[in-house]
Protein backbone atom coordinates (compact mmCIF):
# COMPACT_ATOMS: atom_id res chain seq x y z
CA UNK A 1 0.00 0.00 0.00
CA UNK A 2 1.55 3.37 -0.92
CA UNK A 3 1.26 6.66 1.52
CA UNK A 4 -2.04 7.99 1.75
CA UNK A 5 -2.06 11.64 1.93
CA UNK A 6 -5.70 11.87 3.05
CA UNK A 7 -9.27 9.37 2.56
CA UNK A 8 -10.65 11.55 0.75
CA UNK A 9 -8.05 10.33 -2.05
CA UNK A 10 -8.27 6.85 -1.75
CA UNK A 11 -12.16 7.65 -2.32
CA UNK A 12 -11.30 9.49 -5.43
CA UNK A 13 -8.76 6.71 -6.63
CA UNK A 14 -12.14 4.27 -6.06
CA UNK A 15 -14.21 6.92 -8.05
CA UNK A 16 -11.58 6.50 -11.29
CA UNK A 17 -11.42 2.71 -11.14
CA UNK A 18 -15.61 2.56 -11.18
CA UNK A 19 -15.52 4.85 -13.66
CA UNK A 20 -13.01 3.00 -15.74
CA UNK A 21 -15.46 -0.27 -15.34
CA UNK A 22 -18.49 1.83 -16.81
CA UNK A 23 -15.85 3.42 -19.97
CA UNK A 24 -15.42 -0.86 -20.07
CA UNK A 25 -18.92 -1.75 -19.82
CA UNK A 26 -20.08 1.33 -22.17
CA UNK A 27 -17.56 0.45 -24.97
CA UNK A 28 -18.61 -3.32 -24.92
CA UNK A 29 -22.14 -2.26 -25.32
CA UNK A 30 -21.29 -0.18 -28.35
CA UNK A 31 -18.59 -3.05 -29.93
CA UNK A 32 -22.03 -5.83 -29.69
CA UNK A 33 -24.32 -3.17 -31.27
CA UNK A 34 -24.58 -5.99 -34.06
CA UNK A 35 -24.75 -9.23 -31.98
CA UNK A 36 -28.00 -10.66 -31.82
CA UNK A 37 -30.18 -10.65 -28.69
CA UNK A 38 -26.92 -8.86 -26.55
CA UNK A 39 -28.68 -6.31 -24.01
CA UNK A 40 -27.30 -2.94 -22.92
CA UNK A 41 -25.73 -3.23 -19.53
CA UNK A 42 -24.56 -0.64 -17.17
CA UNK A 43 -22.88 -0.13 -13.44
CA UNK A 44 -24.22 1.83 -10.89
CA UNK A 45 -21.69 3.77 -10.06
CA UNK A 46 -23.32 5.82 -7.26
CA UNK A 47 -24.14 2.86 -4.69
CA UNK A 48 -20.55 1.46 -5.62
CA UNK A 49 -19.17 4.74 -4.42
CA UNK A 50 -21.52 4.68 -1.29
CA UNK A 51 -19.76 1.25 -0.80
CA UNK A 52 -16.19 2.31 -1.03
CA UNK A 53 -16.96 5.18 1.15
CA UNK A 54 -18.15 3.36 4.18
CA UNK A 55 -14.99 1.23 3.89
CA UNK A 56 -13.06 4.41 3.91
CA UNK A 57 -14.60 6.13 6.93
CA UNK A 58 -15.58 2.78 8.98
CA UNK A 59 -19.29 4.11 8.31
CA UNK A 60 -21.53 1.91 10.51
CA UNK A 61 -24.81 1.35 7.95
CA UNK A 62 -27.06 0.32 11.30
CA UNK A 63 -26.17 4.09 13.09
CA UNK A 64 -26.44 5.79 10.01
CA UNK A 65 -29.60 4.62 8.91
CA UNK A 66 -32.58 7.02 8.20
CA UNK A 67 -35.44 5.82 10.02
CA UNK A 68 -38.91 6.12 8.15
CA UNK A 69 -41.36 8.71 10.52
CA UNK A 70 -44.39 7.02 10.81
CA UNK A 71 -47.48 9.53 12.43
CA UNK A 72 -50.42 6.89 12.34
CA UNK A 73 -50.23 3.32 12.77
CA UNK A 74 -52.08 2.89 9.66
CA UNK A 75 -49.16 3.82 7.97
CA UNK A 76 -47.12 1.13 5.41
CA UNK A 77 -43.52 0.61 6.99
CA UNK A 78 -40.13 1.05 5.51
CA UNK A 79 -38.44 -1.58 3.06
CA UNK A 80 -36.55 -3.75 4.96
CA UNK A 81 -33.74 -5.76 3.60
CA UNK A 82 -32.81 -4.00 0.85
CA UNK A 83 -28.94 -3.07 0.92
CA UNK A 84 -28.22 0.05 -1.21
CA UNK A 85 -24.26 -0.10 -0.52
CA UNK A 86 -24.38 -3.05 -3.00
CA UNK A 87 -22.92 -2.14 -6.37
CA UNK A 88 -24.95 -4.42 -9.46
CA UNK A 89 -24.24 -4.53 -13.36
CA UNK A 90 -27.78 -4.35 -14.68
CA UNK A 91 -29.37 -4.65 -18.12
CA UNK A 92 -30.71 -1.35 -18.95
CA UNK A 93 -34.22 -1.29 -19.16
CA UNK A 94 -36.52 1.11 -20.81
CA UNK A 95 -34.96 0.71 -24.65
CA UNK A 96 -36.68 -1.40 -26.88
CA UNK A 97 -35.27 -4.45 -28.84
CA UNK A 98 -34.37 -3.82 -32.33
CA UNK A 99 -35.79 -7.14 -34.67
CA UNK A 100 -33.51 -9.19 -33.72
CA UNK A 101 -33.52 -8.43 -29.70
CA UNK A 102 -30.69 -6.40 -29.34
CA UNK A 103 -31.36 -3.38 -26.76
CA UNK A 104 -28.05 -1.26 -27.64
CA UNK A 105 -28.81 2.28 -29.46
CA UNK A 106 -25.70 4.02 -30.32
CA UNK A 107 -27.47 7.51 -29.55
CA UNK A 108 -27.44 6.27 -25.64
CA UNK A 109 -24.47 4.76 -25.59
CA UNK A 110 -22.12 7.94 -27.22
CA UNK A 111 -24.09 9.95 -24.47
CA UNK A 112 -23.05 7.51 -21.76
CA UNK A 113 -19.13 7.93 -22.71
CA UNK A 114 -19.70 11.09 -22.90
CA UNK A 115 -20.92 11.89 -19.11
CA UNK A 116 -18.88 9.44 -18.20
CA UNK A 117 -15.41 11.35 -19.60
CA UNK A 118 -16.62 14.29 -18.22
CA UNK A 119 -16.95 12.67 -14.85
CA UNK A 120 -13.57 10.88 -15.30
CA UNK A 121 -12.06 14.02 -15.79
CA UNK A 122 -13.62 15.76 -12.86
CA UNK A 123 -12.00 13.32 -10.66
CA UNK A 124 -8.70 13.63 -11.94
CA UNK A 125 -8.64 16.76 -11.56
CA UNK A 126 -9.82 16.54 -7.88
CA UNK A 127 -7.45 13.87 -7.14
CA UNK A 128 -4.71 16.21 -8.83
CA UNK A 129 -5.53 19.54 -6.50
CA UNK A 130 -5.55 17.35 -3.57
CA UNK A 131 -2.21 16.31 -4.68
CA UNK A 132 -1.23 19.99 -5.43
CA UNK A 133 -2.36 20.97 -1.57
CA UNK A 134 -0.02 18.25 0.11
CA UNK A 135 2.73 19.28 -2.37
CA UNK A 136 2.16 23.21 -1.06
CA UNK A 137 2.28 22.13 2.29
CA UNK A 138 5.75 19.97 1.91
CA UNK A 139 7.16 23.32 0.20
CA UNK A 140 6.13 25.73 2.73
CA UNK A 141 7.25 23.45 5.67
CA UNK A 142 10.99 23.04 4.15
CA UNK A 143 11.29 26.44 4.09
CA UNK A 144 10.19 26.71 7.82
């Protein structure tokens, strides 16, 4: 393990990697636009960061948990068992099958790599200020 200047990069390192899988998953979508009955898939990025950062900061789930206010007994209650730190590759639903079932529309998919660079970039660049802070702070002290 190298030195760890601070969590918050080791959460932006895990940010880069899951967006690397979706560039992965993305592109394989769009190389299968002509294979027969191949669906889209996807990553969902957001509950795989939610994951990485409650390994980061020793987040307990059970004390951090949002409990549902219930104000009459008639009331439903809250889903239980459902875990929404658990990061899934899913077949994206909603886009209809071309004749011969594929789901993949290149429109959706150029879109996808899109966001997705423009996310990628974002946190390089964060990862790369937080860099440039600890390098200030090594400067200043020498010259202390």
């Amino acid at each position: 393990m190298g030195f760890v200047t601070s969590k918050s990069n080791t959460l932006l390192e895990a940010g880069l990697s899951s967006r690397a899988l979706r560039q992965d998953l993305v592109s394989s979508n769009i190389s299968n636009i002509d294979t027969p009955y191949y669906k889209a898939r996807d990553v969902d990025f957001e509950t795989a960061l939610i994951e990485k950062k409650k390994e980061i900061y020793g987040e307990n789930s059970a004390s951090n948990k949002l409990e549902m206010a219930q104000t009459d007994k008639a009331h439903l209650n809250g889903a239980s068992g459902f875990d929404s730190s658990k990061s899934t590759i899913y077949l994206r639903d909603g886009q209809s099958a071309r004749n011969d079932g594929n789901t993949v529309d290149l429109d959706v998919e150029t879109s996808e790599l899109g966001k997705n660079a423009i996310m990628f970039n974002a946190l390089a660049s964060g990862l790369q200020k937080n860099s440039l802070i600890f390098k200030s702070v090594i400067e200043y002290s020498s010259k202390l």
